[in-house]
PDB file of N, CA and C in Angstrom:
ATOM      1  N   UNK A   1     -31.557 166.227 387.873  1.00  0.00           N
ATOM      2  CA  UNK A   1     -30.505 167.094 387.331  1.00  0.00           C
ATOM      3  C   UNK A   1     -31.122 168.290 386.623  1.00  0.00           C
ATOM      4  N   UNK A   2     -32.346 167.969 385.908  1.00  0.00           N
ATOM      5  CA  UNK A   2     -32.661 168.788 384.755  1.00  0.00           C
ATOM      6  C   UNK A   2     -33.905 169.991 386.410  1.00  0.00           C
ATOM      7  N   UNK A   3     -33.743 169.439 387.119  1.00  0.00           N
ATOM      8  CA  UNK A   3     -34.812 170.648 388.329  1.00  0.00           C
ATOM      9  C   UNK A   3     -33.891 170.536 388.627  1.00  0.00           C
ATOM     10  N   UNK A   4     -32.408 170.753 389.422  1.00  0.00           N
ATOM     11  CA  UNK A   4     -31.126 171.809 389.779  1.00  0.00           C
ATOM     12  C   UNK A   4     -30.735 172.886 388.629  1.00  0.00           C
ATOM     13  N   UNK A   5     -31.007 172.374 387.896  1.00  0.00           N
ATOM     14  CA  UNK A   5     -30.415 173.392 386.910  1.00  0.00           C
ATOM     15  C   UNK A   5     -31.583 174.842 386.396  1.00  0.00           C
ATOM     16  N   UNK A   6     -32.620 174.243 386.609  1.00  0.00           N
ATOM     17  CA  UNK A   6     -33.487 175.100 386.014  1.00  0.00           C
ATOM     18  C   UNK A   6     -33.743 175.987 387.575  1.00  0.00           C
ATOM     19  N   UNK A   7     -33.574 175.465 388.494  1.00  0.00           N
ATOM     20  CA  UNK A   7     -33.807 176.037 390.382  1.00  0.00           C
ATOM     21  C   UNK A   7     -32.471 177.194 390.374  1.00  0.00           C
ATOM     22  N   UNK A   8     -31.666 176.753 389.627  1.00  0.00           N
ATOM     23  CA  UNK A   8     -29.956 178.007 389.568  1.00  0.00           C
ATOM     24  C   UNK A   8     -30.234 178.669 388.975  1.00  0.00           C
ATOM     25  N   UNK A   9     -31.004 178.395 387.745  1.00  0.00           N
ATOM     26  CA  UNK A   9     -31.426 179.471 386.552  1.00  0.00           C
ATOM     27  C   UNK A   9     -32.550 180.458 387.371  1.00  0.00           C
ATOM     28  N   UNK A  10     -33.332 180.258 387.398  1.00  0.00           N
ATOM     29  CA  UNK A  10     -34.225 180.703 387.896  1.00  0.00           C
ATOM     30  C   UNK A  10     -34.636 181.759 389.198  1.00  0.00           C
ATOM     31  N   UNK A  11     -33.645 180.880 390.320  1.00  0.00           N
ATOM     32  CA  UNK A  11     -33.058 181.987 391.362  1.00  0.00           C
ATOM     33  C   UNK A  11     -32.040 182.695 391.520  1.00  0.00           C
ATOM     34  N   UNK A  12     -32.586 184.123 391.655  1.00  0.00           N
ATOM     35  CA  UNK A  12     -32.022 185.444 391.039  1.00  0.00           C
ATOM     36  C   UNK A  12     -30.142 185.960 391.727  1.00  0.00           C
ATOM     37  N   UNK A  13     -29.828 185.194 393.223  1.00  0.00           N
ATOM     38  CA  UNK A  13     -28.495 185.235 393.739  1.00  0.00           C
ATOM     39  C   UNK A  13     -27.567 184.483 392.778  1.00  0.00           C
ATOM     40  N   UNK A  14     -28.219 183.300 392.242  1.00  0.00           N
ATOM     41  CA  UNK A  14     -27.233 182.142 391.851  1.00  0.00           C
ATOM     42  C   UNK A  14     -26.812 182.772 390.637  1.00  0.00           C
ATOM     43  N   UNK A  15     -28.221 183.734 389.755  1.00  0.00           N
ATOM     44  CA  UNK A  15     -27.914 184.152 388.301  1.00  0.00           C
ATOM     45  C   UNK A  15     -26.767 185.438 388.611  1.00  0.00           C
ATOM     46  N   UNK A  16     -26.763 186.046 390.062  1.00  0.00           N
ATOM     47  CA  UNK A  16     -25.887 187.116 390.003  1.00  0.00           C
ATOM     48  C   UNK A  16     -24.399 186.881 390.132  1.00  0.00           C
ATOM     49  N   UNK A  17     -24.479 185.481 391.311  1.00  0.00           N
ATOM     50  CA  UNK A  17     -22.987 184.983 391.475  1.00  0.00           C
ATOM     51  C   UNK A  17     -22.878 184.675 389.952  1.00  0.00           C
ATOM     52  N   UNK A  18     -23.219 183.999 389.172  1.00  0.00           N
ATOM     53  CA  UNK A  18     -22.575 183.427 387.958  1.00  0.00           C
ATOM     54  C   UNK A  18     -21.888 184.624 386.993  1.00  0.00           C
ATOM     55  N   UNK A  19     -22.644 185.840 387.163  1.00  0.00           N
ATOM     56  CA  UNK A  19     -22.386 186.640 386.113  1.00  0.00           C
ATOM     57  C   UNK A  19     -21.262 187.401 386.704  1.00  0.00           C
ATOM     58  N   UNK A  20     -20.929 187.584 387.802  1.00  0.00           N
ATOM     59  CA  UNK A  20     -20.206 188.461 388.777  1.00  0.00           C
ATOM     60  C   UNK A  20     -18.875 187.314 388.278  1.00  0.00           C
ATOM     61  N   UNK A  21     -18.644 186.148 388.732  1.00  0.00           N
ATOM     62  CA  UNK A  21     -17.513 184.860 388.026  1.00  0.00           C
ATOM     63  C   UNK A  21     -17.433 185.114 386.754  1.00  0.00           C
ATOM     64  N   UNK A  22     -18.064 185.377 385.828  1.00  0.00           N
ATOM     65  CA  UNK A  22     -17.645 185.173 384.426  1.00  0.00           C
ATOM     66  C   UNK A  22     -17.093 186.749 384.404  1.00  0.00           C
ATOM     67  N   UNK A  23     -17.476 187.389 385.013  1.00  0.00           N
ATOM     68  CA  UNK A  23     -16.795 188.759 384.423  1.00  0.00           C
ATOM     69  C   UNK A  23     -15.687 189.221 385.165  1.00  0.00           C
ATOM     70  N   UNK A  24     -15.221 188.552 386.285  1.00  0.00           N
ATOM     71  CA  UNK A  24     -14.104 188.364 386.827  1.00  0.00           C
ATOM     72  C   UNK A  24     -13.034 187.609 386.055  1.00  0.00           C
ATOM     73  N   UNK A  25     -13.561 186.236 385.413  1.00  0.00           N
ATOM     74  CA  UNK A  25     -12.798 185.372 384.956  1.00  0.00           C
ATOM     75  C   UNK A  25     -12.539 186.439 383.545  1.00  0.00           C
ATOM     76  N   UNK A  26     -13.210 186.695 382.805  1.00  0.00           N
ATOM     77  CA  UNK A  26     -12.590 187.508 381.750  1.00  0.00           C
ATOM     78  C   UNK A  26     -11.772 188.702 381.802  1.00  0.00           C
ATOM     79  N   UNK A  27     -12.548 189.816 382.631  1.00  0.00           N
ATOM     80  CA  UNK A  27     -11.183 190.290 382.740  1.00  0.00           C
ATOM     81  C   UNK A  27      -9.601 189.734 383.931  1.00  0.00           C
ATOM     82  N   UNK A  28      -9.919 188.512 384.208  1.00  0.00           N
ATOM     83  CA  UNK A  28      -8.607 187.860 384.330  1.00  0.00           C
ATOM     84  C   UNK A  28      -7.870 187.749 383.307  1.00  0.00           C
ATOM     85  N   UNK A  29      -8.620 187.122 382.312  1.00  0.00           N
ATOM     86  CA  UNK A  29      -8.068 186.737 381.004  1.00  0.00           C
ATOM     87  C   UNK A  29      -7.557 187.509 380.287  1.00  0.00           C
ATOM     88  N   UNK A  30      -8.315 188.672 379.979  1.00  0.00           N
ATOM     89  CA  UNK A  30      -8.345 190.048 379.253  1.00  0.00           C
ATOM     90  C   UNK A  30      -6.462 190.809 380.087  1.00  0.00           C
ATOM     91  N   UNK A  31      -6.096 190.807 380.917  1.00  0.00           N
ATOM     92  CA  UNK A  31      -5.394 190.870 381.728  1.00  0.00           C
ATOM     93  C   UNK A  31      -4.199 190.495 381.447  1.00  0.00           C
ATOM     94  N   UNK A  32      -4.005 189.425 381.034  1.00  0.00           N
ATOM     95  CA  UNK A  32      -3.403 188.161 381.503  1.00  0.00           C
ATOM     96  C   UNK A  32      -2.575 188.684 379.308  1.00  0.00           C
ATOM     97  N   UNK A  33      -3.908 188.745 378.910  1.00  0.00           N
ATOM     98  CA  UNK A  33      -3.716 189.140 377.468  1.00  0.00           C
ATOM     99  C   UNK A  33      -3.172 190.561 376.951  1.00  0.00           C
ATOM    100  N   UNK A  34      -3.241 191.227 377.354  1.00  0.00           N
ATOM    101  CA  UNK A  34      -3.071 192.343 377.580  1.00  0.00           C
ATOM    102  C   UNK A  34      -0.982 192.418 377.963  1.00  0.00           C
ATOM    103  N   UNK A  35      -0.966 191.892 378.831  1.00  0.00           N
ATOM    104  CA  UNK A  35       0.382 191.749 378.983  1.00  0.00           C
ATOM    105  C   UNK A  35       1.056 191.564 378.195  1.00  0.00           C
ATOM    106  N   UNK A  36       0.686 190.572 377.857  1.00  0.00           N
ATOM    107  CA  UNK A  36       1.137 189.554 376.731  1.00  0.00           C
ATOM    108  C   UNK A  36       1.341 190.311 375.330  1.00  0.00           C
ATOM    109  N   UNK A  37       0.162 190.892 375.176  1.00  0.00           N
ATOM    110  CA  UNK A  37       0.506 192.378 373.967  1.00  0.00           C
ATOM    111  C   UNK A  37       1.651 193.218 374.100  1.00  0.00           C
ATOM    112  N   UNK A  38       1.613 194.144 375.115  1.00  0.00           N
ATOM    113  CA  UNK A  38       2.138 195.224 375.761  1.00  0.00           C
ATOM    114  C   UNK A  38       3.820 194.676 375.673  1.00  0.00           C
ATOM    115  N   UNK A  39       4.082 193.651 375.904  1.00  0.00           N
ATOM    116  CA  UNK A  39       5.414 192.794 375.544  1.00  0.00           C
ATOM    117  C   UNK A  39       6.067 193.034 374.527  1.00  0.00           C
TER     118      UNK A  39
END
């Protein structure tokens, strides 16, 4: 478990998909919040 995790960390596609998902997922969120203000 502890060599999958450090093999994702380490190789440079997996670190780009992850960051490319989290900054999708936030501004989902951000979004989603935003509405919710604007209300």
């Amino acid at each position: 478990m502890q060599d999958l995790i450090e093999k994702v960390f380490t190789d440079p596609t997996f670190v780009w998909v992850g960051l490319i998902l989290v900054v999708l997922i936030t501004l989902a969120v951000f979004k989603k919040l935003f509405k919710l203000v604007m209300i």
